[in-house]
Structures are given as C-alpha cells and as structure tokens.
C-alpha atoms as a PDB file:
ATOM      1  CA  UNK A   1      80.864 128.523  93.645  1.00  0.00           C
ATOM      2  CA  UNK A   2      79.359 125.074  94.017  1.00  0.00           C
ATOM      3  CA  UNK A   3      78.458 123.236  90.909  1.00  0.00           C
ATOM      4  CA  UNK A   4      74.604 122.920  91.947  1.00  0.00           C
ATOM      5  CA  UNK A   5      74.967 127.175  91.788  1.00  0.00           C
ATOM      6  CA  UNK A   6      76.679 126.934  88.623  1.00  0.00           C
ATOM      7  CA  UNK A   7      73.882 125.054  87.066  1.00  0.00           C
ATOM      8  CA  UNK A   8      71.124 127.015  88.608  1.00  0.00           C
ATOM      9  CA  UNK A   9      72.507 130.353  87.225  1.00  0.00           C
ATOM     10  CA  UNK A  10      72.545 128.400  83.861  1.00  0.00           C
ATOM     11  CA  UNK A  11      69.320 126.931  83.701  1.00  0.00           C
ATOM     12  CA  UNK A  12      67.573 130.631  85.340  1.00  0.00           C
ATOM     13  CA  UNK A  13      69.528 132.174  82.300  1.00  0.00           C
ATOM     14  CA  UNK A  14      67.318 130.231  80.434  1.00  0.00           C
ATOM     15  CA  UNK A  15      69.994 127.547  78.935  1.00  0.00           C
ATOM     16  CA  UNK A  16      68.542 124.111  78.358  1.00  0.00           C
ATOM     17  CA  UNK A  17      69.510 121.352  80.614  1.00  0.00           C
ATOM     18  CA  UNK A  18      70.669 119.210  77.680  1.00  0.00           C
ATOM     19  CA  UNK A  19      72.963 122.193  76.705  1.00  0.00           C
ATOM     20  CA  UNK A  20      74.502 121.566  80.110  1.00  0.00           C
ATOM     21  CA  UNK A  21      75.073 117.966  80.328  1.00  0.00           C
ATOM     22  CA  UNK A  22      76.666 118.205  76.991  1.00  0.00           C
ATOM     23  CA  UNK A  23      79.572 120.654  78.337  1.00  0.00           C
ATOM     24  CA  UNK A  24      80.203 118.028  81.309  1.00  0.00           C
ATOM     25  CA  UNK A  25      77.800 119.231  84.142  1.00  0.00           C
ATOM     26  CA  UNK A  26      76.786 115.908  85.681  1.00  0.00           C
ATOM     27  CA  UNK A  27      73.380 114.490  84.613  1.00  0.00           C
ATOM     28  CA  UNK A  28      71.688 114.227  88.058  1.00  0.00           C
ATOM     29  CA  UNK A  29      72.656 117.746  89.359  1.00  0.00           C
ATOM     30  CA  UNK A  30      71.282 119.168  86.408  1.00  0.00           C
ATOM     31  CA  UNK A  31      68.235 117.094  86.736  1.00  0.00           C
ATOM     32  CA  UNK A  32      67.487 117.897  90.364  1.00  0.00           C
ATOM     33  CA  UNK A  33      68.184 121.397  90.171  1.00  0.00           C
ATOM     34  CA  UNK A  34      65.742 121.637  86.926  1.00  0.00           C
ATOM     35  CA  UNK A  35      63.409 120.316  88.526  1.00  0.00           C
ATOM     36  CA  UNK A  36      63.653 122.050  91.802  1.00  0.00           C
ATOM     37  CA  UNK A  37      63.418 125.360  89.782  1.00  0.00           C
ATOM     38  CA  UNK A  38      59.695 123.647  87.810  1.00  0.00           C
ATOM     39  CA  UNK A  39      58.873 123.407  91.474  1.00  0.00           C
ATOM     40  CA  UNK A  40      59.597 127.093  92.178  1.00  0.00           C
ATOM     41  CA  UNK A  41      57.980 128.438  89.348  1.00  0.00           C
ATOM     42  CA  UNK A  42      54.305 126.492  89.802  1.00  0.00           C
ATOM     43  CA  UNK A  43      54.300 127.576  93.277  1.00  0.00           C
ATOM     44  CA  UNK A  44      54.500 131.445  92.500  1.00  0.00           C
ATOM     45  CA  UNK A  45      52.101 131.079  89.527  1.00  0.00           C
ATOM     46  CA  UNK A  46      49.701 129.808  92.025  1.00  0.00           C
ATOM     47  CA  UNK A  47      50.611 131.848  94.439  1.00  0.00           C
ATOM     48  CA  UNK A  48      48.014 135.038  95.270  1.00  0.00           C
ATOM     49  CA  UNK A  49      49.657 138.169  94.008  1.00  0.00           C
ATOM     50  CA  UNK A  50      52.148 140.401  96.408  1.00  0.00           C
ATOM     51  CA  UNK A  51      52.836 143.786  96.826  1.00  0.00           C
ATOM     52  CA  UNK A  52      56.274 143.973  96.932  1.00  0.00           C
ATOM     53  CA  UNK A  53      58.367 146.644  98.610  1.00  0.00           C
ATOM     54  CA  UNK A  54      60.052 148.873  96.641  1.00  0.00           C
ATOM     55  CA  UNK A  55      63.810 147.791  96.358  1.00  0.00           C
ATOM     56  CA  UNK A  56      67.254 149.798  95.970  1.00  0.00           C
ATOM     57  CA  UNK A  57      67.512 149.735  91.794  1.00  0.00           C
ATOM     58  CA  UNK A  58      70.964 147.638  91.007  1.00  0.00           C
ATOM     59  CA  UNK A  59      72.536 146.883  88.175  1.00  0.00           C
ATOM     60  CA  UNK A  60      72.219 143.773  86.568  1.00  0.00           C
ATOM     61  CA  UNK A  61      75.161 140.877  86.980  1.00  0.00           C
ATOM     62  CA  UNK A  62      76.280 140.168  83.297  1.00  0.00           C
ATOM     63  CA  UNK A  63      75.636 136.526  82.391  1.00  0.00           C
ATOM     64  CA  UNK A  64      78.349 134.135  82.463  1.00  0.00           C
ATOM     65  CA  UNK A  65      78.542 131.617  79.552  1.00  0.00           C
ATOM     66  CA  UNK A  66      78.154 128.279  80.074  1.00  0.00           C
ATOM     67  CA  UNK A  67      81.738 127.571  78.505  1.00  0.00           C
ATOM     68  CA  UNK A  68      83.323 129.534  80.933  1.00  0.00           C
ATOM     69  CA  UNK A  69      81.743 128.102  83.887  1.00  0.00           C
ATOM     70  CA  UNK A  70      82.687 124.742  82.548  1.00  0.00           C
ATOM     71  CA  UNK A  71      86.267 125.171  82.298  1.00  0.00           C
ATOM     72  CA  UNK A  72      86.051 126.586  86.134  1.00  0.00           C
ATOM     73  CA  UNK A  73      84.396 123.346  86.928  1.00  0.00           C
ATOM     74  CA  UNK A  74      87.235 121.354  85.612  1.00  0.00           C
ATOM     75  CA  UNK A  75      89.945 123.421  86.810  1.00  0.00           C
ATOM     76  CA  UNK A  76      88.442 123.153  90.498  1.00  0.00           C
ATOM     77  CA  UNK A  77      87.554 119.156  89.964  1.00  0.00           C
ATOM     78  CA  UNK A  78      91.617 118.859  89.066  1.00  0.00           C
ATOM     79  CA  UNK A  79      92.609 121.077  91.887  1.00  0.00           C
ATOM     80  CA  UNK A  80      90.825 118.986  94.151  1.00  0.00           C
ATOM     81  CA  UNK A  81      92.358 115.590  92.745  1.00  0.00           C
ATOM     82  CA  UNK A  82      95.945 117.043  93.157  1.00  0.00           C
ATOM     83  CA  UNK A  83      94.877 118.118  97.113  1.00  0.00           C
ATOM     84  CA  UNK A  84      94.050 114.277  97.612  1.00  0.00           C
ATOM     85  CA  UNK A  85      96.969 113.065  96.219  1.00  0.00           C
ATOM     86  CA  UNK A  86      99.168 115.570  98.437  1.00  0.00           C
ATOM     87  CA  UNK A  87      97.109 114.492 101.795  1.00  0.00           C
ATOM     88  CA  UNK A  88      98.289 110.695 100.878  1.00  0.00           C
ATOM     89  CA  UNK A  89     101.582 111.187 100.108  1.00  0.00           C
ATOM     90  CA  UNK A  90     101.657 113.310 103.282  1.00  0.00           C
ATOM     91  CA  UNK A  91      99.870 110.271 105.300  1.00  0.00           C
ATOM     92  CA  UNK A  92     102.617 107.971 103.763  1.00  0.00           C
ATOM     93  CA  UNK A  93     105.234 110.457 104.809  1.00  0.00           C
ATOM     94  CA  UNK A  94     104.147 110.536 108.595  1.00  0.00           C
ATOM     95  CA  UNK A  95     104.086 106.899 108.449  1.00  0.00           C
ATOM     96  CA  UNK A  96     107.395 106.332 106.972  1.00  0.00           C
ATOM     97  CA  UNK A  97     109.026 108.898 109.956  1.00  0.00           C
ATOM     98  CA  UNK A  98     107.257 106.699 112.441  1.00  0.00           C
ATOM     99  CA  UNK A  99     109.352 103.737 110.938  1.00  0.00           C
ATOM    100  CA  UNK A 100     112.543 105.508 110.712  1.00  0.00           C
ATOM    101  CA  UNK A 101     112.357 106.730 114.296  1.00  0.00           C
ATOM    102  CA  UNK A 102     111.533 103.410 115.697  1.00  0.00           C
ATOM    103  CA  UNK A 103     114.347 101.573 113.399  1.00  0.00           C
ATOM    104  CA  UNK A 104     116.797 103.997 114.636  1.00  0.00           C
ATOM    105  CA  UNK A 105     115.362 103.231 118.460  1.00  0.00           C
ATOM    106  CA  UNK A 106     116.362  99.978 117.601  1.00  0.00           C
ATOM    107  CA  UNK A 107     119.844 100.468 116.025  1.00  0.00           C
ATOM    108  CA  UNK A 108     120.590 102.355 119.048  1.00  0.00           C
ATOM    109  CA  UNK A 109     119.894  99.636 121.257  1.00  0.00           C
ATOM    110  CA  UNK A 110     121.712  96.902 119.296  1.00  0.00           C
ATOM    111  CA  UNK A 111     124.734  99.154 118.528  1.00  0.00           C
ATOM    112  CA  UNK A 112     124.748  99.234 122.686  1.00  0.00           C
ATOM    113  CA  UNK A 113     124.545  95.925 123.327  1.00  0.00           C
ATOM    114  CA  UNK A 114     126.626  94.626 120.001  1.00  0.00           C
ATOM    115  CA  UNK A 115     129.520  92.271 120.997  1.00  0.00           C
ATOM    116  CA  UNK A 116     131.324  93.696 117.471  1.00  0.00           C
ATOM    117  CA  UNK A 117     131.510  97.349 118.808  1.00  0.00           C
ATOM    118  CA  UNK A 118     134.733  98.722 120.410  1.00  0.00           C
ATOM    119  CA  UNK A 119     135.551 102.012 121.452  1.00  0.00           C
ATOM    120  CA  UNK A 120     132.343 103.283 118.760  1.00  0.00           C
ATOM    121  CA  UNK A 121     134.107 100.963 116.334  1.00  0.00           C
ATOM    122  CA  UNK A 122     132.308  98.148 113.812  1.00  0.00           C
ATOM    123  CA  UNK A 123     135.039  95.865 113.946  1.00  0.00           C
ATOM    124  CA  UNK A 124     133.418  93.542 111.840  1.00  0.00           C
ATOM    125  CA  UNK A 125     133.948  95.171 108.419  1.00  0.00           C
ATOM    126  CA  UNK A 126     137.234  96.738 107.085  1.00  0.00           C
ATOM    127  CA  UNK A 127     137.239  98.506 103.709  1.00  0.00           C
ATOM    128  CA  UNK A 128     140.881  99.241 102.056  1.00  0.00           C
ATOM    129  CA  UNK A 129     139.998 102.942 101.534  1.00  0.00           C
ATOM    130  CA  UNK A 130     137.519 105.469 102.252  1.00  0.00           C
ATOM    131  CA  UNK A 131     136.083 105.312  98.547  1.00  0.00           C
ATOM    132  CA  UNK A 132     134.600 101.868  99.053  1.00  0.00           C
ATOM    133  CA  UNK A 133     132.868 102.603 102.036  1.00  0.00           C
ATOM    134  CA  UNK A 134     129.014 102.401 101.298  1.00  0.00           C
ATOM    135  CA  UNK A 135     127.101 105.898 101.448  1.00  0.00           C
ATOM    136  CA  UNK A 136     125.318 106.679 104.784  1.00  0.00           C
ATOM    137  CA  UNK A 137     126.445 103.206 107.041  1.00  0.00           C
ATOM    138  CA  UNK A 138     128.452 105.493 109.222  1.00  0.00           C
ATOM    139  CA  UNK A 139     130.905 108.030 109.784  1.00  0.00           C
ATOM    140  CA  UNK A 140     134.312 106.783 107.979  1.00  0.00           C
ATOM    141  CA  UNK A 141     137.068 106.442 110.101  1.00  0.00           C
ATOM    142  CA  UNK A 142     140.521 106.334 109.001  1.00  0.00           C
ATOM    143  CA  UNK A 143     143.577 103.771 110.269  1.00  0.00           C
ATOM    144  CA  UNK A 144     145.427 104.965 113.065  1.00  0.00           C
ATOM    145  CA  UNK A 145     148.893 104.206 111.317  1.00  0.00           C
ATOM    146  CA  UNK A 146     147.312 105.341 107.828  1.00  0.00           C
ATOM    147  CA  UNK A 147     148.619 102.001 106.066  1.00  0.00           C
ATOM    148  CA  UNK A 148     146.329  99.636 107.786  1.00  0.00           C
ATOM    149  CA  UNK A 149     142.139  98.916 106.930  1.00  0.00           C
ATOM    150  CA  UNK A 150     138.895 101.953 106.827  1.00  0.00           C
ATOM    151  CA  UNK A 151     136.153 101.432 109.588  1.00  0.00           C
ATOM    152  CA  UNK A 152     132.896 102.985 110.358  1.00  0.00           C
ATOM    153  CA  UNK A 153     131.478 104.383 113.536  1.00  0.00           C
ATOM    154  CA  UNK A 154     127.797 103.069 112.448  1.00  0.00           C
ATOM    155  CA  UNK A 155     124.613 105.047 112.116  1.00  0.00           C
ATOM    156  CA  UNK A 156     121.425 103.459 114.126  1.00  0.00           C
ATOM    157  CA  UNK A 157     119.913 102.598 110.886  1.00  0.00           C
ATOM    158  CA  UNK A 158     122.694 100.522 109.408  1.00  0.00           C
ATOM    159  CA  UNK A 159     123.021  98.809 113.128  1.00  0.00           C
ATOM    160  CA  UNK A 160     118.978  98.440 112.966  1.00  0.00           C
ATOM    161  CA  UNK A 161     119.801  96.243 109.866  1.00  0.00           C
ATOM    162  CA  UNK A 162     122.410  94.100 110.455  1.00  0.00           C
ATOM    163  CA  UNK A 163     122.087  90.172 110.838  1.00  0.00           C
ATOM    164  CA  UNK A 164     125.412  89.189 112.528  1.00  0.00           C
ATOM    165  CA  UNK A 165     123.629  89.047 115.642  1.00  0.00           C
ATOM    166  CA  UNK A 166     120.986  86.488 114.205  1.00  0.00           C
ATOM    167  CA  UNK A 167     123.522  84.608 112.725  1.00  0.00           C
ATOM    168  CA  UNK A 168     126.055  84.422 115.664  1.00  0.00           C
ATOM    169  CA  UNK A 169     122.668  83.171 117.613  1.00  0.00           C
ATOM    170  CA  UNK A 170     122.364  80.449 114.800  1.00  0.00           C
ATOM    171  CA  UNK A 171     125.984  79.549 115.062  1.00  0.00           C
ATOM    172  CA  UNK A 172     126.118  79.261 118.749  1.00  0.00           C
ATOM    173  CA  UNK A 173     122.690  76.869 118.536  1.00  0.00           C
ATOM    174  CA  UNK A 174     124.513  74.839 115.743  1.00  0.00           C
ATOM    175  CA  UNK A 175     127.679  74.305 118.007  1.00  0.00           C
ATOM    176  CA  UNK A 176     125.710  73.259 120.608  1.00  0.00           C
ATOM    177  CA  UNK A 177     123.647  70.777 119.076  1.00  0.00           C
ATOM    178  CA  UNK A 178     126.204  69.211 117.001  1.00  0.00           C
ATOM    179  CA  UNK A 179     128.522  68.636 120.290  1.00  0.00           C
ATOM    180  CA  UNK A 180     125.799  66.889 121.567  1.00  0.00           C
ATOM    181  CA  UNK A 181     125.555  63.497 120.320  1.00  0.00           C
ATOM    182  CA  UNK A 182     121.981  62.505 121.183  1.00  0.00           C
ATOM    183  CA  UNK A 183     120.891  65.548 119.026  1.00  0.00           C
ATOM    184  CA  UNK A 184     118.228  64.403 117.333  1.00  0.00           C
ATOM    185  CA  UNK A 185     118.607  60.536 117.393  1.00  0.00           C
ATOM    186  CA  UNK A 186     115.415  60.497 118.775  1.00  0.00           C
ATOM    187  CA  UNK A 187     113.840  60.886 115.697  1.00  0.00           C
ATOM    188  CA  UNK A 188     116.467  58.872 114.100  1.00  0.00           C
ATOM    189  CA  UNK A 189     116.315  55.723 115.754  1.00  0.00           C
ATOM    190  CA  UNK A 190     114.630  52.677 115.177  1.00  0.00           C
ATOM    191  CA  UNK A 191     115.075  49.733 117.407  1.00  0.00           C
ATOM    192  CA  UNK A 192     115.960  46.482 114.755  1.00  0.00           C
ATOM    193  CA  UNK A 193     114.490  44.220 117.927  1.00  0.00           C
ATOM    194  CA  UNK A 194     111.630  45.884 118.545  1.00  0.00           C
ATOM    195  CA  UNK A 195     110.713  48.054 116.067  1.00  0.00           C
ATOM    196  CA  UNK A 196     109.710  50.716 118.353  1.00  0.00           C
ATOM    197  CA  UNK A 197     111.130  54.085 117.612  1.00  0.00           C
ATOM    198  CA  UNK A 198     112.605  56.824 119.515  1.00  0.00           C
ATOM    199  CA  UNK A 199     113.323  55.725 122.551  1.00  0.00           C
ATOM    200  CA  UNK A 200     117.844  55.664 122.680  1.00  0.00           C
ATOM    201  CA  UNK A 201     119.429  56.328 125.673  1.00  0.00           C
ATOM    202  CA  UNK A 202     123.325  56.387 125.970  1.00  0.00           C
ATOM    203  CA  UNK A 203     125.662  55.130 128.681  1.00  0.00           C
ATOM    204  CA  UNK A 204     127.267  58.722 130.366  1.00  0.00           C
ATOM    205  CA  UNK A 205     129.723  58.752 133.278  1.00  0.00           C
ATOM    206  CA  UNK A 206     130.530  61.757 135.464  1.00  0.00           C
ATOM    207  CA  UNK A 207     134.290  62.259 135.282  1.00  0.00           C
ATOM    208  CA  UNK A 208     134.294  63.376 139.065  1.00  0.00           C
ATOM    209  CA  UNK A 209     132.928  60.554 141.038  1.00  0.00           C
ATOM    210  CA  UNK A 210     133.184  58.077 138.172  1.00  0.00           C
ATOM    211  CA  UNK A 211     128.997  56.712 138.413  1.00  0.00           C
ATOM    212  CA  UNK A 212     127.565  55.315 135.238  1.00  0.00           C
ATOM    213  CA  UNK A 213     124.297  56.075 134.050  1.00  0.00           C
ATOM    214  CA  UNK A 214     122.299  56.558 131.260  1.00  0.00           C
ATOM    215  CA  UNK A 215     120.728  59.303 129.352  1.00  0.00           C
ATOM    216  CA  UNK A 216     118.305  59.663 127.565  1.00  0.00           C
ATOM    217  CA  UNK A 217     114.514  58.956 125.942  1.00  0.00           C
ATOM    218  CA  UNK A 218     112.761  56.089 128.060  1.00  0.00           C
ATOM    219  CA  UNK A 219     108.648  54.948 127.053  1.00  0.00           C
ATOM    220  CA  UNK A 220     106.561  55.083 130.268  1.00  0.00           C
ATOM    221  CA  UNK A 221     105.895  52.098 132.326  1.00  0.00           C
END
C-alpha cells in the first residue's frame, strides 16, 4: 500500500495529522491528503440527501495502528534503497564485461601479430619455476628438458596489457634518430656569422656514383 493510503486510513480513523508526522509520515503527504479529505467532507455536508441502496452487510476491517504502519513504511523505504543499489552495481557490472570483452579483442589481436610469440610461446619472460609465475597471465608451461626456464602461453588480457610493443616502437624511433646526425640540429644551431638560426645543411656523398651534395634546412629565396 502506497504511503498517501497509509495516511488516509490514518487520518479517516480519526488520528491527528500531527500524530502522523511525528511517527515519520512526510509533512506534505499528510498535509495534502488532510486536506483533500476537509474537501470531501464539506462537499457531502452540502450535498442534498441520498437514498442509498441497500448494501451486502460486511464486517468491519480492524484498524491498523499507526505504529505498525510506520514500521511497514520504513521497511519498504529500505527495501527500495537496497533495489537501487543492486540496479547500479548491476549497470557497473554490464559495463565492466563490455571492457573485458573488448580488452580481450585486443589481446587477441596483439598476441597474433606479437613479434615475441613462438609456437603460442611468450618468449620474452622466463620464470625459474612454476611457483613464481604470476596468477592468471597464462597457462604455465614447463621446460622441455625439465632443467631449463618456466614460460607462459598468455591469456588475451595479459597480452591486452603489455608495453613491449610500445617500447620496441620507442626504441626503433630512438635508433633511428640518433644514427642520423642532423637530428635535431635544426633547432640547435645558431649561425656565429649571421646569427640566423636553423638553417644547417651538411655535405653528403652517394657512395655509388660518388656526387656531392648537401642536405639539409635552406631559408627561402
């Protein structure tokens, strides 16, 4: 039963509607409805006089106390509370499977296409037994001679993770830049003649046909 019913049994029972705000019925419902039921009451003392048809005699509904419908209240108030917390932890769940299935999407495709994997293998960690393996990276697999180093056939998760590729990127970009030597004189250089700055170019040769020229940053004319 709705709390506006609750209050309008109350207040027909003839209990006052400070009585009810006191045991925790809110204050406006129990205004509204007591007024609502003033309304009611004018309107039939003003209203001509009915004859009424006769109706099937039934026994009256004992009153409940206000107490008792008060603790109901609360009790339905704290059941509702606990149903919203279990619809957001249920949105946070279907949220957090969305994540794991696109992370393991992802493993899958960089465990595929993973320069480190042989024959299902990670060869790019070793462990010296199966006890220091790390829970839930992979399926342990032991040395083929039984003396030698622990690997892991890795999950899609643990691949979805894993930086080597970023950092084998990084290292192949570093190589490259430091074996050129131009790298980055450009915003090095200042000319001690000039003073402009920027603008280097270095004397290059091709090794086939032997022709010099030069390479490099040159201002527009």
């Amino acid at each position: 039963m709705k709390v506006t019913k609750h209050v309008e049994k109350l207040l027909r029972q003839g209990h006052k509607p400070k009585e009810l705000i006191q045991l925790g019925f809110p204050k406006p419902v129990v205004t509204r409805v007591n007024r609502q039921l003033r309304k009611e009451k004018t309107a039939v003392q003003t209203k001509a006089p009915e004859v009424a048809p006769q109706a099937e005699t039934q026994l009256p509904t004992p009153p409940e106390s206000p107490e008792i419908i008060a603790t109901i209240w609360q009790k339905v108030q704290s059941m509702a509370n606990d149903l919203q917390r279990i619809d957001s932890l249920i949105q946070t769940l279907s949220e957090v499977t969305t994540v794991i299935a696109a992370a393991r999407e992802f493993g899958n495709y960089k465990r595929d296409t993973c320069p480190h994997q042989k024959e299902a293998l990670c060869t790019l960690w070793t462990w010296s037994s199966e006890v220091d393996i790390p829970p839930r990276i992979g399926e342990p697999v032991a040395p083929a001679d039984g003396k030698g180093e622990w690997r892991i056939k890795p999950s899609p998760l643990y691949c979805a993770m894993c930086t080597i590729p970023v950092e084998d990127r990084v290292d192949d970009v570093e190589n490259k830049l430091s074996g050129d030597p131009l790298s980055g004189a450009e915003y090095r250089f200042t000319c001690n003649n000039c003073g402009s700055e920027g603008w280097i170019a270095a004397k290059i040769m091709c090794t086939k046909c032997k022709h010099e020229t030069y390479w490099g940053w040159f201002p527009k004319e």
